[in-house]
PDB file of N, CA and C in Angstrom:
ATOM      1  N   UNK A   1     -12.726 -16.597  -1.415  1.00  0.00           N
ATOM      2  CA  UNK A   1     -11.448 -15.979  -1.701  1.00  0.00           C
ATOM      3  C   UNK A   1     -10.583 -16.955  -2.497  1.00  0.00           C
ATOM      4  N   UNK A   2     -10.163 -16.562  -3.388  1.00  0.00           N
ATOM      5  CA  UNK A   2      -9.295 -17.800  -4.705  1.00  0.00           C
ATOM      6  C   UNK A   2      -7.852 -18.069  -3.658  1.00  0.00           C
ATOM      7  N   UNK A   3      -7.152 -18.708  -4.220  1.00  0.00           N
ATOM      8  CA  UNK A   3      -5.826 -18.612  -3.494  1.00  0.00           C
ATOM      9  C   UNK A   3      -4.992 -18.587  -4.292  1.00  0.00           C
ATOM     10  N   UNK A   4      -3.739 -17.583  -4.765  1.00  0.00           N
ATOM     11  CA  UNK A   4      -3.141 -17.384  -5.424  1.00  0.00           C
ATOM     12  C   UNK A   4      -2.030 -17.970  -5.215  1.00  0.00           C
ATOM     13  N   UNK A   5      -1.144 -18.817  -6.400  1.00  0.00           N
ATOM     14  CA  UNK A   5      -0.095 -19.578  -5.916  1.00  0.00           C
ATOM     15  C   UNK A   5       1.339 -18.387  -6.554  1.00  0.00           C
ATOM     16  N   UNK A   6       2.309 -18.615  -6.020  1.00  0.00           N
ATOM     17  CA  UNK A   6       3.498 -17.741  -6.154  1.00  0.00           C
ATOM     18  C   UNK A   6       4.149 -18.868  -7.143  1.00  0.00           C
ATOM     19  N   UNK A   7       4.697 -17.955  -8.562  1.00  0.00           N
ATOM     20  CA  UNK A   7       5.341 -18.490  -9.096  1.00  0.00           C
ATOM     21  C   UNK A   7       6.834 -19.617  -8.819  1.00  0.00           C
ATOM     22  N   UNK A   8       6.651 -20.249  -9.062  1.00  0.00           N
ATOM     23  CA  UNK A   8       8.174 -21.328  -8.996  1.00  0.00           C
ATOM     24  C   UNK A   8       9.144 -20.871  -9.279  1.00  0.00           C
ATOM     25  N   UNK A   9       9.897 -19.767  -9.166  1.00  0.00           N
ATOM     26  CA  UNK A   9      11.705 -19.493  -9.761  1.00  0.00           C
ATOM     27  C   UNK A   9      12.886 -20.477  -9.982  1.00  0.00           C
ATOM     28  N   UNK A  10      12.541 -21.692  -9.202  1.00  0.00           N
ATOM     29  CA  UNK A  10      13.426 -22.946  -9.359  1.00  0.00           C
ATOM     30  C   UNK A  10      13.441 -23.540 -10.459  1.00  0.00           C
ATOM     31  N   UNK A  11      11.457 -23.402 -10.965  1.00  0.00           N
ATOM     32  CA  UNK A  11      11.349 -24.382 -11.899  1.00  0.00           C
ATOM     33  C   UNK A  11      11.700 -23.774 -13.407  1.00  0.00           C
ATOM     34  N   UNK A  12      11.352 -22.133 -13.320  1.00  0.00           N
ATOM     35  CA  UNK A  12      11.474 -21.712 -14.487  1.00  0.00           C
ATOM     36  C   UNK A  12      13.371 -20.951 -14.731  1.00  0.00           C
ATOM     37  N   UNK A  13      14.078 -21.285 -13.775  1.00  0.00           N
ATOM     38  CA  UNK A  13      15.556 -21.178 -14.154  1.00  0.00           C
ATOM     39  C   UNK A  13      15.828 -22.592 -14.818  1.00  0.00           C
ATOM     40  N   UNK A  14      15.207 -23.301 -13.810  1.00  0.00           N
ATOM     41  CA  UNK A  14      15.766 -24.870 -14.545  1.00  0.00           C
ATOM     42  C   UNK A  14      15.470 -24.815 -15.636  1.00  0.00           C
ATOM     43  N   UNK A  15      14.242 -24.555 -16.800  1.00  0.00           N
ATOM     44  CA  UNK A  15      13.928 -24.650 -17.460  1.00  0.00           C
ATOM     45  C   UNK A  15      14.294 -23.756 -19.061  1.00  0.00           C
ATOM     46  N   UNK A  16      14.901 -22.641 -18.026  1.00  0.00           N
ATOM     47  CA  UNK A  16      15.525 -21.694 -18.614  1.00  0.00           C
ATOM     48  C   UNK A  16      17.334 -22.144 -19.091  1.00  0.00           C
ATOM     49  N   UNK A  17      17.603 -23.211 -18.308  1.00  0.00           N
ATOM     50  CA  UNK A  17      19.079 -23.968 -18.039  1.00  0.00           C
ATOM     51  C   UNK A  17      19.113 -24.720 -19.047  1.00  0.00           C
ATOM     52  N   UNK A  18      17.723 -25.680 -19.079  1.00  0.00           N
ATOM     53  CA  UNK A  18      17.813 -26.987 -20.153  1.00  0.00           C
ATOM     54  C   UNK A  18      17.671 -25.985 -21.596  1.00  0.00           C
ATOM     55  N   UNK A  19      16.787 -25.060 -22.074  1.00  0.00           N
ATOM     56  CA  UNK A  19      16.755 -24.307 -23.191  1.00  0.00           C
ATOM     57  C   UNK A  19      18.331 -24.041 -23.931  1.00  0.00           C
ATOM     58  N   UNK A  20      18.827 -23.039 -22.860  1.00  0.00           N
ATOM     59  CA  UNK A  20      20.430 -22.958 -23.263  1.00  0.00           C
ATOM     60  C   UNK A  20      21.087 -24.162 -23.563  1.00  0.00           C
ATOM     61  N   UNK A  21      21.364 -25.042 -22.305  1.00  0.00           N
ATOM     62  CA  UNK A  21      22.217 -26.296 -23.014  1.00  0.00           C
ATOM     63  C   UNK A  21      21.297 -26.901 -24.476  1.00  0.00           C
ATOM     64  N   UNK A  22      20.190 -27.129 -24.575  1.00  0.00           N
ATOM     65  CA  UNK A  22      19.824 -27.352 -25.779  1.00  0.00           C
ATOM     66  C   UNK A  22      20.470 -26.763 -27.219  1.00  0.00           C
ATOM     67  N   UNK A  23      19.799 -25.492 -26.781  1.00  0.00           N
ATOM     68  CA  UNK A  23      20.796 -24.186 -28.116  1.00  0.00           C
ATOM     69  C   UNK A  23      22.419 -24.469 -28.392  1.00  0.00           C
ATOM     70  N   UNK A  24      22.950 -24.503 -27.082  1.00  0.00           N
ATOM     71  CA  UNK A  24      24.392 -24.537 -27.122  1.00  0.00           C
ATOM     72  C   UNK A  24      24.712 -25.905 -27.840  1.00  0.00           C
ATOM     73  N   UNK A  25      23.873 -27.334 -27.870  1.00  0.00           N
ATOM     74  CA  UNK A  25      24.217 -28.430 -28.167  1.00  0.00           C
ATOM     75  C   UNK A  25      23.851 -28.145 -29.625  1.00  0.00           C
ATOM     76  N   UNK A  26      22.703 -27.325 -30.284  1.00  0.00           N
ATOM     77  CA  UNK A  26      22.582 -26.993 -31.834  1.00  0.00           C
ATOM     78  C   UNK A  26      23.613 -26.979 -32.196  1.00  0.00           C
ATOM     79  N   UNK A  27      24.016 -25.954 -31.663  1.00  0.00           N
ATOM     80  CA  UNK A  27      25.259 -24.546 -32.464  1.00  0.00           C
ATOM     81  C   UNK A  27      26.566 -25.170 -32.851  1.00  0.00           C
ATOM     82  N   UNK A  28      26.902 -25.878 -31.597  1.00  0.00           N
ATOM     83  CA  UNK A  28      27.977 -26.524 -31.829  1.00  0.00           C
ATOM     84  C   UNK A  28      27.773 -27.582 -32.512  1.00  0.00           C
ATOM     85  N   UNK A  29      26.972 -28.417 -32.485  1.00  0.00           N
ATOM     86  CA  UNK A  29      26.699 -29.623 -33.809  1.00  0.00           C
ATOM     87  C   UNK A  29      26.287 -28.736 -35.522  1.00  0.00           C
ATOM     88  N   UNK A  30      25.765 -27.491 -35.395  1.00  0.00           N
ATOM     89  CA  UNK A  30      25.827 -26.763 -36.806  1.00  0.00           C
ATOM     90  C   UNK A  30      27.153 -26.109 -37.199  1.00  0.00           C
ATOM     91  N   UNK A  31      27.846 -25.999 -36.453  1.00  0.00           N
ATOM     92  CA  UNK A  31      29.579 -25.640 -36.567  1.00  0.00           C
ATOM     93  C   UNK A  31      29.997 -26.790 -37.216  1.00  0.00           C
ATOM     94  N   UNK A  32      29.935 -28.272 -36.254  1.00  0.00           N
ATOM     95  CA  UNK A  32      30.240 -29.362 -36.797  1.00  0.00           C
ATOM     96  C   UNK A  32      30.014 -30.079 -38.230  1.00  0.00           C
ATOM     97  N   UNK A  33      28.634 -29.621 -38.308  1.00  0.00           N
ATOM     98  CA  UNK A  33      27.978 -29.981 -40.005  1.00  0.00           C
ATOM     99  C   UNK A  33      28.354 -29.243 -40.697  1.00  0.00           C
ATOM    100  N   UNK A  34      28.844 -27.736 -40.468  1.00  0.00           N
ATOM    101  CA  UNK A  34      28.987 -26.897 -41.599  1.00  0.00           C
ATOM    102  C   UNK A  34      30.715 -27.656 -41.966  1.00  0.00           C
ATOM    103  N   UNK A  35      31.526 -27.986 -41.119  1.00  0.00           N
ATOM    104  CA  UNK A  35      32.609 -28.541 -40.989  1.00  0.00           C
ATOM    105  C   UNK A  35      32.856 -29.436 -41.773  1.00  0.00           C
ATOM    106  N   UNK A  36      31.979 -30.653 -41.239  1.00  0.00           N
ATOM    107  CA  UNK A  36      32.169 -31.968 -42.446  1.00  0.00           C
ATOM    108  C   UNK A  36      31.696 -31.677 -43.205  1.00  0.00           C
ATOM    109  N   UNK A  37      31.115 -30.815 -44.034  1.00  0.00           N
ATOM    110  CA  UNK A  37      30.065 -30.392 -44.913  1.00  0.00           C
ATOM    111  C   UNK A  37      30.893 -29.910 -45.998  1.00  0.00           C
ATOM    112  N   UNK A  38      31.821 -29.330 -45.615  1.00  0.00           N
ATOM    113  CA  UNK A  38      32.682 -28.500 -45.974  1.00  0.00           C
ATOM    114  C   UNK A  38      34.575 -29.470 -45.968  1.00  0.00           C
ATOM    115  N   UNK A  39      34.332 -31.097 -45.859  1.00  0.00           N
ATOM    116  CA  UNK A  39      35.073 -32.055 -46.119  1.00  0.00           C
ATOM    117  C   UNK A  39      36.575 -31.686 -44.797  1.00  0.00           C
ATOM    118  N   UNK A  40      36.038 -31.195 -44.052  1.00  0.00           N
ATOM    119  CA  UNK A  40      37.359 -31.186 -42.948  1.00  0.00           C
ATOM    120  C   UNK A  40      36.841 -31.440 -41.386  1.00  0.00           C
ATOM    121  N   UNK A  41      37.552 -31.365 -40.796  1.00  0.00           N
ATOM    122  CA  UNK A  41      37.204 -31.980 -39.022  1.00  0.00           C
ATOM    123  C   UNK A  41      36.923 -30.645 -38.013  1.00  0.00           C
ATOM    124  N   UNK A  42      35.419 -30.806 -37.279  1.00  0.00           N
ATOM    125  CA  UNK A  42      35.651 -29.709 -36.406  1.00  0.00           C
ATOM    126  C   UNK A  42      36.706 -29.212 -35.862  1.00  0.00           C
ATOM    127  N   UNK A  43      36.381 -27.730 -36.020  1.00  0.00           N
ATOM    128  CA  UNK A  43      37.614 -27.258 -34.632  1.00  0.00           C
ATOM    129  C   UNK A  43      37.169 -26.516 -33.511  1.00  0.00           C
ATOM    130  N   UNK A  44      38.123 -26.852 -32.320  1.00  0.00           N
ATOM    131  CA  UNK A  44      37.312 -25.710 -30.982  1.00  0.00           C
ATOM    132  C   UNK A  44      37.191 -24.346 -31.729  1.00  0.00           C
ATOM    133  N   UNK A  45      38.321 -23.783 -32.176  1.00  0.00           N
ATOM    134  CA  UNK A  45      38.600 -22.391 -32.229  1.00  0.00           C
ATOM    135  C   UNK A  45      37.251 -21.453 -33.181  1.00  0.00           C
ATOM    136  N   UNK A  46      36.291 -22.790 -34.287  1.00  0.00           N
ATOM    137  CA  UNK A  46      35.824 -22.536 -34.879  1.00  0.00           C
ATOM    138  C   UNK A  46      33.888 -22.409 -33.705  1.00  0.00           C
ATOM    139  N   UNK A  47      34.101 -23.447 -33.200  1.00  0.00           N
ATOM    140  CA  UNK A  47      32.986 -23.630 -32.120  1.00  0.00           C
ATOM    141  C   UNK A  47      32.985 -22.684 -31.255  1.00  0.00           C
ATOM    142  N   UNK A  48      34.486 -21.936 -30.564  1.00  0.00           N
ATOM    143  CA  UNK A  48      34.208 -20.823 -30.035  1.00  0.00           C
ATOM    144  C   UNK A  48      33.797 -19.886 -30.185  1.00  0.00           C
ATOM    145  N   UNK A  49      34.329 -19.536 -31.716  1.00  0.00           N
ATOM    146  CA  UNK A  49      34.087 -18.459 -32.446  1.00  0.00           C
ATOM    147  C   UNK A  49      32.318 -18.252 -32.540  1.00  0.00           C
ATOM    148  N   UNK A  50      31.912 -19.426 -32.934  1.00  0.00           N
ATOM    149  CA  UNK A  50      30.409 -19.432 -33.536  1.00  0.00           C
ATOM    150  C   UNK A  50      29.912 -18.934 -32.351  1.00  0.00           C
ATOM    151  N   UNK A  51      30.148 -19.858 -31.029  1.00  0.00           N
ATOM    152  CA  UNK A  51      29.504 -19.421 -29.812  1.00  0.00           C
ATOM    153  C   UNK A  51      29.241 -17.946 -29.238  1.00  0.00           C
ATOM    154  N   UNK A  52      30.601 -17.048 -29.675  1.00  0.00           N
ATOM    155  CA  UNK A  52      30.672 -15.858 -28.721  1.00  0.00           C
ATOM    156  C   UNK A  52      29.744 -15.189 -29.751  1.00  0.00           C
ATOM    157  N   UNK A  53      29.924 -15.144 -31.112  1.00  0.00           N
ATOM    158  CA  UNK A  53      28.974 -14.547 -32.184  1.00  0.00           C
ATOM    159  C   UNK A  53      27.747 -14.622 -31.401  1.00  0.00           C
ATOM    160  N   UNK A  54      27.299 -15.815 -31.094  1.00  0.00           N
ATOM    161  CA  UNK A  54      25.935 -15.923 -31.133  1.00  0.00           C
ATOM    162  C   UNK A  54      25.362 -15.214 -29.374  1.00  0.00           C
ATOM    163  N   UNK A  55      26.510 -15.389 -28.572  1.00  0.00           N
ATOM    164  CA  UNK A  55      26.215 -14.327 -27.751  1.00  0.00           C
ATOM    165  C   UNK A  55      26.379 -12.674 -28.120  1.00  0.00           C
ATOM    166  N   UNK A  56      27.053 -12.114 -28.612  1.00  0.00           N
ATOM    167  CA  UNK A  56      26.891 -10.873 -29.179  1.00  0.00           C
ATOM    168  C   UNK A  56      25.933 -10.326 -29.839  1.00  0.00           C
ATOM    169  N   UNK A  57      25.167 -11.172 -30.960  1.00  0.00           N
ATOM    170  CA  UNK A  57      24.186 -11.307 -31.339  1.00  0.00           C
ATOM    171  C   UNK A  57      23.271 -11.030 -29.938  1.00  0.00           C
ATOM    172  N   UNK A  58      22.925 -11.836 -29.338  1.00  0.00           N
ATOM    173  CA  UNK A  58      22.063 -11.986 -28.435  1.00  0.00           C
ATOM    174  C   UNK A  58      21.751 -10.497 -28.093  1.00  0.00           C
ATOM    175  N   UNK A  59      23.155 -10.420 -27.127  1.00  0.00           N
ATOM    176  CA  UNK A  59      22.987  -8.551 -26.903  1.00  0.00           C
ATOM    177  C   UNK A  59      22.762  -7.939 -27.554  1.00  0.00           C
ATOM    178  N   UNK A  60      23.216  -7.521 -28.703  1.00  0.00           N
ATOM    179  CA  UNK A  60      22.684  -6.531 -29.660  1.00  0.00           C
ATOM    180  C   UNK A  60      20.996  -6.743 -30.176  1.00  0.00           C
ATOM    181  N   UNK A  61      20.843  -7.791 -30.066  1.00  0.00           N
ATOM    182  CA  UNK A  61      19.238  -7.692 -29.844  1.00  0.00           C
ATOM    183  C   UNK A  61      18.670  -7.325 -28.481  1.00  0.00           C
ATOM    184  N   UNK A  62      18.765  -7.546 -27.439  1.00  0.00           N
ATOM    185  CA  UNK A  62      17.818  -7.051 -26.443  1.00  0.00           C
ATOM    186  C   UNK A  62      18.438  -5.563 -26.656  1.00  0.00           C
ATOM    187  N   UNK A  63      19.450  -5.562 -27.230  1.00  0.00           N
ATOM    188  CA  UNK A  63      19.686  -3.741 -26.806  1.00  0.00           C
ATOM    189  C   UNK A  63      18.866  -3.073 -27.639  1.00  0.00           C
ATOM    190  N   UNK A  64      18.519  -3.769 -28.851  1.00  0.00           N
ATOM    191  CA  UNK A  64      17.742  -2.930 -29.757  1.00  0.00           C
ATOM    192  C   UNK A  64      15.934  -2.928 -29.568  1.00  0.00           C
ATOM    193  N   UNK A  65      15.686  -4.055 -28.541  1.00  0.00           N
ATOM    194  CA  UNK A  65      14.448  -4.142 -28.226  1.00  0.00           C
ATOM    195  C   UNK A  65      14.331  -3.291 -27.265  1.00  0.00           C
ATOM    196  N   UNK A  66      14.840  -2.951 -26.175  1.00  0.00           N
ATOM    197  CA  UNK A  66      14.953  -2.042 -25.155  1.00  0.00           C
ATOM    198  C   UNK A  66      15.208  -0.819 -25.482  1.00  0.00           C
ATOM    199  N   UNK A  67      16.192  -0.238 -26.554  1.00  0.00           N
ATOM    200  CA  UNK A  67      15.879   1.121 -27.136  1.00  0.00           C
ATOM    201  C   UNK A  67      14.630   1.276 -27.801  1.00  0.00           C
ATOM    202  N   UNK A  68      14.019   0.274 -28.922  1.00  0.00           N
ATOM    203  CA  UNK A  68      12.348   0.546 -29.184  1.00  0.00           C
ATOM    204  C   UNK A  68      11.594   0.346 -28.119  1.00  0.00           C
ATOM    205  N   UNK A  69      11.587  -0.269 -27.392  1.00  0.00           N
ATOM    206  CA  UNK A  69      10.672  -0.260 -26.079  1.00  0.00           C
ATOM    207  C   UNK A  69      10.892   1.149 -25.666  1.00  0.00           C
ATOM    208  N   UNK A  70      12.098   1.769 -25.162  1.00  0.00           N
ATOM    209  CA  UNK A  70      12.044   2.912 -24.387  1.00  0.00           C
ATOM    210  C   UNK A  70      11.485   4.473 -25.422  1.00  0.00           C
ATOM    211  N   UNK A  71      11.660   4.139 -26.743  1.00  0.00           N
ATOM    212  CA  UNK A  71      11.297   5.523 -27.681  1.00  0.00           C
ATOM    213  C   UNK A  71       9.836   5.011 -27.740  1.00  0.00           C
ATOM    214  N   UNK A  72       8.959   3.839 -27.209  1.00  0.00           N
ATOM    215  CA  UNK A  72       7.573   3.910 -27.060  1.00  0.00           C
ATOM    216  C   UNK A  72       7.312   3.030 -28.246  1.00  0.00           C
ATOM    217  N   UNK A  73       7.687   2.442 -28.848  1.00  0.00           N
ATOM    218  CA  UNK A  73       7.098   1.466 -30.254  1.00  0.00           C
ATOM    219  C   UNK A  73       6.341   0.412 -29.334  1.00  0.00           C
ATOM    220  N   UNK A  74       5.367   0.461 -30.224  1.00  0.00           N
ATOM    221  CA  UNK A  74       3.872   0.132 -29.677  1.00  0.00           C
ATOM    222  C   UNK A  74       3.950  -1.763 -30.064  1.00  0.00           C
ATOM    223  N   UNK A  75       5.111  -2.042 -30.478  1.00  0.00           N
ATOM    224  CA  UNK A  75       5.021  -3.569 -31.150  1.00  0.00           C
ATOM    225  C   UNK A  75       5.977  -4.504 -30.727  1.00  0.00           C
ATOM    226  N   UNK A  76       6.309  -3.353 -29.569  1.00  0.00           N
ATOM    227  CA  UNK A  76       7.582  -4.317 -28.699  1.00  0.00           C
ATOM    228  C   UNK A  76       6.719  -4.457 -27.022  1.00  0.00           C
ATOM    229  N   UNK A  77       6.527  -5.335 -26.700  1.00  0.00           N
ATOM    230  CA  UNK A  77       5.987  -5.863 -25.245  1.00  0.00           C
ATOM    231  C   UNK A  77       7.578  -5.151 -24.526  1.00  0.00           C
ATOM    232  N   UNK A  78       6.929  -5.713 -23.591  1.00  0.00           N
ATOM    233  CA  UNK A  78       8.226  -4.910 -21.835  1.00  0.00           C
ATOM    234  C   UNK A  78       8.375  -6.481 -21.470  1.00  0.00           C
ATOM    235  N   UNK A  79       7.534  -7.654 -22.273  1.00  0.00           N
ATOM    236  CA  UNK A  79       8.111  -9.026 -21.551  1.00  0.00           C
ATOM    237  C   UNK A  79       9.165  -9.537 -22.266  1.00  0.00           C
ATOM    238  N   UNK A  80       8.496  -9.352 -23.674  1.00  0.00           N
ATOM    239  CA  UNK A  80       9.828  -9.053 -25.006  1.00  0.00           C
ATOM    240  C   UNK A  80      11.236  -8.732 -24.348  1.00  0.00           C
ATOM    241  N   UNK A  81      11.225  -7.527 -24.049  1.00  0.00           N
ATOM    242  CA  UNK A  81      12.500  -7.157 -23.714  1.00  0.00           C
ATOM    243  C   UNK A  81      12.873  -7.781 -22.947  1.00  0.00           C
ATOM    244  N   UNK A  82      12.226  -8.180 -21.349  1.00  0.00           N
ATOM    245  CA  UNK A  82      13.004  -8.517 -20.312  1.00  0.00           C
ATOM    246  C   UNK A  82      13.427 -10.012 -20.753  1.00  0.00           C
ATOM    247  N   UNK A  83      12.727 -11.265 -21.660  1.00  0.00           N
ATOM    248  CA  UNK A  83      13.154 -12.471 -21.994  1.00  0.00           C
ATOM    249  C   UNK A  83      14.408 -11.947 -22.897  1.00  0.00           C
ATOM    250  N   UNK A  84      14.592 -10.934 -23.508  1.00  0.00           N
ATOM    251  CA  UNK A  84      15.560 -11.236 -24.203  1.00  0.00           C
ATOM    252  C   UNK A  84      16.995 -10.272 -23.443  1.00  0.00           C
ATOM    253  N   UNK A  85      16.543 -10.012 -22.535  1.00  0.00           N
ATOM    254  CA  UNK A  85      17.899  -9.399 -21.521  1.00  0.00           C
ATOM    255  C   UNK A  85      18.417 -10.428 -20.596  1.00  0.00           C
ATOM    256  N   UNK A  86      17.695 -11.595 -20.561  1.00  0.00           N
ATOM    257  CA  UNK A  86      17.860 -12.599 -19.827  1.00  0.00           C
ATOM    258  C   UNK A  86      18.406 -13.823 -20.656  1.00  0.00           C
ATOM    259  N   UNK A  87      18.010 -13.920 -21.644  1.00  0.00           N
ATOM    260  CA  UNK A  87      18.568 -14.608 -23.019  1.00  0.00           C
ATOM    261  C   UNK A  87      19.734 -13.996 -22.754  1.00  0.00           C
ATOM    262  N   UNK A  88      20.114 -13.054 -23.139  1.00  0.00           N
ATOM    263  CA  UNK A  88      22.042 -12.158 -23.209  1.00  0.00           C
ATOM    264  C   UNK A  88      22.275 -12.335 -21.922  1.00  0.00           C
ATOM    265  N   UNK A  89      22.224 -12.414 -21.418  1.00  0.00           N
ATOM    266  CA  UNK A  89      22.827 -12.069 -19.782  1.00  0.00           C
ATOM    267  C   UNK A  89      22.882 -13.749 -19.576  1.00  0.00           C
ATOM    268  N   UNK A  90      21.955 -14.694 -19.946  1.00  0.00           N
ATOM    269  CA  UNK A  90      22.509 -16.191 -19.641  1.00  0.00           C
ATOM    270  C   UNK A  90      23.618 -16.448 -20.413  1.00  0.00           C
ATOM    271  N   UNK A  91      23.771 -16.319 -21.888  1.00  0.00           N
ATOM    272  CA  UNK A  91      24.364 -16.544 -22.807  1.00  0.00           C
ATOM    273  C   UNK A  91      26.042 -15.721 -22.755  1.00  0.00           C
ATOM    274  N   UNK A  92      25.700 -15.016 -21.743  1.00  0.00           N
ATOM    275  CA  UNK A  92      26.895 -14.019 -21.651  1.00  0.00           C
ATOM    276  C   UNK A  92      27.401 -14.853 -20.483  1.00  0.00           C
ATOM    277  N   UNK A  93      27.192 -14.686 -19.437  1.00  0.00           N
ATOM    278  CA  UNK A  93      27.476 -15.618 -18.167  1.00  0.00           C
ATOM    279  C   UNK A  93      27.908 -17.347 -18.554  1.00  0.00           C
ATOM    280  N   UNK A  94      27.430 -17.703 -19.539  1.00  0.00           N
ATOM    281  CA  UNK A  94      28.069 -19.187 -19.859  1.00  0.00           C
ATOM    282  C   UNK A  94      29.221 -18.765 -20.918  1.00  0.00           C
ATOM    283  N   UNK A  95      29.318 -17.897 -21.423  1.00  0.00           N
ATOM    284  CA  UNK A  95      30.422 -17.378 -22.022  1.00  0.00           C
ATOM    285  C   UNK A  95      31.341 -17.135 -20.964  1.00  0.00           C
ATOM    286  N   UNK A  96      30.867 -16.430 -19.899  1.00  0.00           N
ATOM    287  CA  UNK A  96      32.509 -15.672 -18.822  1.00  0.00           C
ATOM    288  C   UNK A  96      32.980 -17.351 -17.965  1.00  0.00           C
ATOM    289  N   UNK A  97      31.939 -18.461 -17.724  1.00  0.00           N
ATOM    290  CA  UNK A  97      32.103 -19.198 -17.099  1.00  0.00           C
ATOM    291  C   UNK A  97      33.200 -20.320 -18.198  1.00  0.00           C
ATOM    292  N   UNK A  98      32.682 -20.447 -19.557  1.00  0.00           N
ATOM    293  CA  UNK A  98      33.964 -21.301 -20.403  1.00  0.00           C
ATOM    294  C   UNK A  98      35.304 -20.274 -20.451  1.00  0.00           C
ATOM    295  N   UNK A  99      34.966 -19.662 -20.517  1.00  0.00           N
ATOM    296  CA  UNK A  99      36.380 -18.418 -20.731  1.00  0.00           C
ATOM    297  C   UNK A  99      37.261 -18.864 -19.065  1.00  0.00           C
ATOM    298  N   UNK A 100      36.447 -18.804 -17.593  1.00  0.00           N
ATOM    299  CA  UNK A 100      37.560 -18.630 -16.846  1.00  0.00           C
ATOM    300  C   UNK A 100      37.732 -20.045 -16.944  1.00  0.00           C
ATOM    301  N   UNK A 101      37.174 -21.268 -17.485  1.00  0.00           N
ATOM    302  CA  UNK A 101      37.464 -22.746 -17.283  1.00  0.00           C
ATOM    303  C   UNK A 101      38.617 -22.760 -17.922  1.00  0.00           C
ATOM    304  N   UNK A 102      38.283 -22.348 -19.235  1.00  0.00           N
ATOM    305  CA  UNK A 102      39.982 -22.062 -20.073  1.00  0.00           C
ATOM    306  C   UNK A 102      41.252 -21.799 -19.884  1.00  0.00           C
ATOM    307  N   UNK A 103      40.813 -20.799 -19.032  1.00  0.00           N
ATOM    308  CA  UNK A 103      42.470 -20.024 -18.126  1.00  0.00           C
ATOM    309  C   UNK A 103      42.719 -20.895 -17.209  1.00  0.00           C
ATOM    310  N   UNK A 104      41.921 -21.529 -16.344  1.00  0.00           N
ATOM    311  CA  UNK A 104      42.293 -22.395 -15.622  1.00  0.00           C
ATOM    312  C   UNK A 104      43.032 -23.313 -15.467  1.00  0.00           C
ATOM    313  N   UNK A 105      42.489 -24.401 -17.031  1.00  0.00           N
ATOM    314  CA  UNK A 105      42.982 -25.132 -17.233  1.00  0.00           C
ATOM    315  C   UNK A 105      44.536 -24.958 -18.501  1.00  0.00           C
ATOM    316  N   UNK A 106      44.558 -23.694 -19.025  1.00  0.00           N
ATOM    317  CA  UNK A 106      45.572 -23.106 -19.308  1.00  0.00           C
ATOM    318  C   UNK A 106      47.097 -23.433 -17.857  1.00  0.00           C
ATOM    319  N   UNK A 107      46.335 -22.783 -16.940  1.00  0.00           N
ATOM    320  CA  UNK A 107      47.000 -22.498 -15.638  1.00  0.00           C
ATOM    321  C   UNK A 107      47.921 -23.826 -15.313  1.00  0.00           C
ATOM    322  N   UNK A 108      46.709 -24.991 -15.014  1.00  0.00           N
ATOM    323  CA  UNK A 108      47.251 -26.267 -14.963  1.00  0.00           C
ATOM    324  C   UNK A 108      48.226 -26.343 -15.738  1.00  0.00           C
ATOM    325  N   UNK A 109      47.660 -26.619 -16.931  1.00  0.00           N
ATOM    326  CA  UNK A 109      49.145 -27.142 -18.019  1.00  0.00           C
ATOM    327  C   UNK A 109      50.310 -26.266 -17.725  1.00  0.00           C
ATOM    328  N   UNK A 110      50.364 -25.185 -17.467  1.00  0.00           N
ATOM    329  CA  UNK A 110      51.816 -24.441 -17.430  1.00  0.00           C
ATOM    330  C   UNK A 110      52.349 -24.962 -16.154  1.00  0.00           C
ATOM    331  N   UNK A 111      51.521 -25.507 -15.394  1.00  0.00           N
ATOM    332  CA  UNK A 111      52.274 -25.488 -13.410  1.00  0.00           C
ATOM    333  C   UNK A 111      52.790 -27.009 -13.655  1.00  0.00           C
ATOM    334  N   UNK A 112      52.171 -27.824 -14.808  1.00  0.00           N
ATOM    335  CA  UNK A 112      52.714 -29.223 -14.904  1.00  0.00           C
ATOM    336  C   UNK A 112      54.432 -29.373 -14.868  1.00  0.00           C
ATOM    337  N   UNK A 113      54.708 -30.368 -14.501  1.00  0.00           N
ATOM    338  CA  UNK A 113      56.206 -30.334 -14.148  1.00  0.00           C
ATOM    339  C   UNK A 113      56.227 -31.391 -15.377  1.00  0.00           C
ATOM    340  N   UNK A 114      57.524 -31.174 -16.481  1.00  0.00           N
ATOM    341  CA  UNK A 114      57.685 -32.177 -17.434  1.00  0.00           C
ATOM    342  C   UNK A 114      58.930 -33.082 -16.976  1.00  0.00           C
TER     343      UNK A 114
END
């Protein structure tokens, strides 16, 4: 009788964790190059911007893999889809998590006493 081992979920979130911070460390250093590139100094507002794009992006792709998956196109896998609903859904979730850090620390600065 073989013995079948149960996949690791620890190892492949972690792994799924380091991917994103990787991407996220691109994006924002290709914001940065297009920046000096372009003879002026990064800006957040410009790094945010790039960021949420590239989550929107994200979604609008698994949404469009999951509508060809569901009308039956024979050239889209069902693993296809689910990596890339998980791609948007990470990428979205580190989006809602800088967004409430923001307000937060928005929050602070206003409660500061001058």
């Amino acid at each position: 009788m073989v013995k079948t081992e149960l996949i690791d979920t620890s190892r492949i979130e972690a792994m799924v964790a380091q991917l994103k911070a990787a991407s996220t460390r691109a994006q924002v250093g290709n914001v940065a190059g297009q920046a000096n590139a372009a003879g002026t100094k990064p800006d957040f507002a410009d790094a945010l911007k790039a960021s949420l794009e590239q989550v929107n992006t994200s979604q609008q792709q698994a949404q469009q893999l999951g509508q060809e998956f569901a009308m039956g196109d024979d050239k889209v896998n069902l693993s296809d889809v689910m990596i890339a609903v998980q791609k948007a859904s990470i990428s979205f979730q580190a989006a809602v998590q800088v967004r409430n850090r923001l307000v937060s620390a928005y929050h602070e600065i206003m409660n500061m006493q001058v």
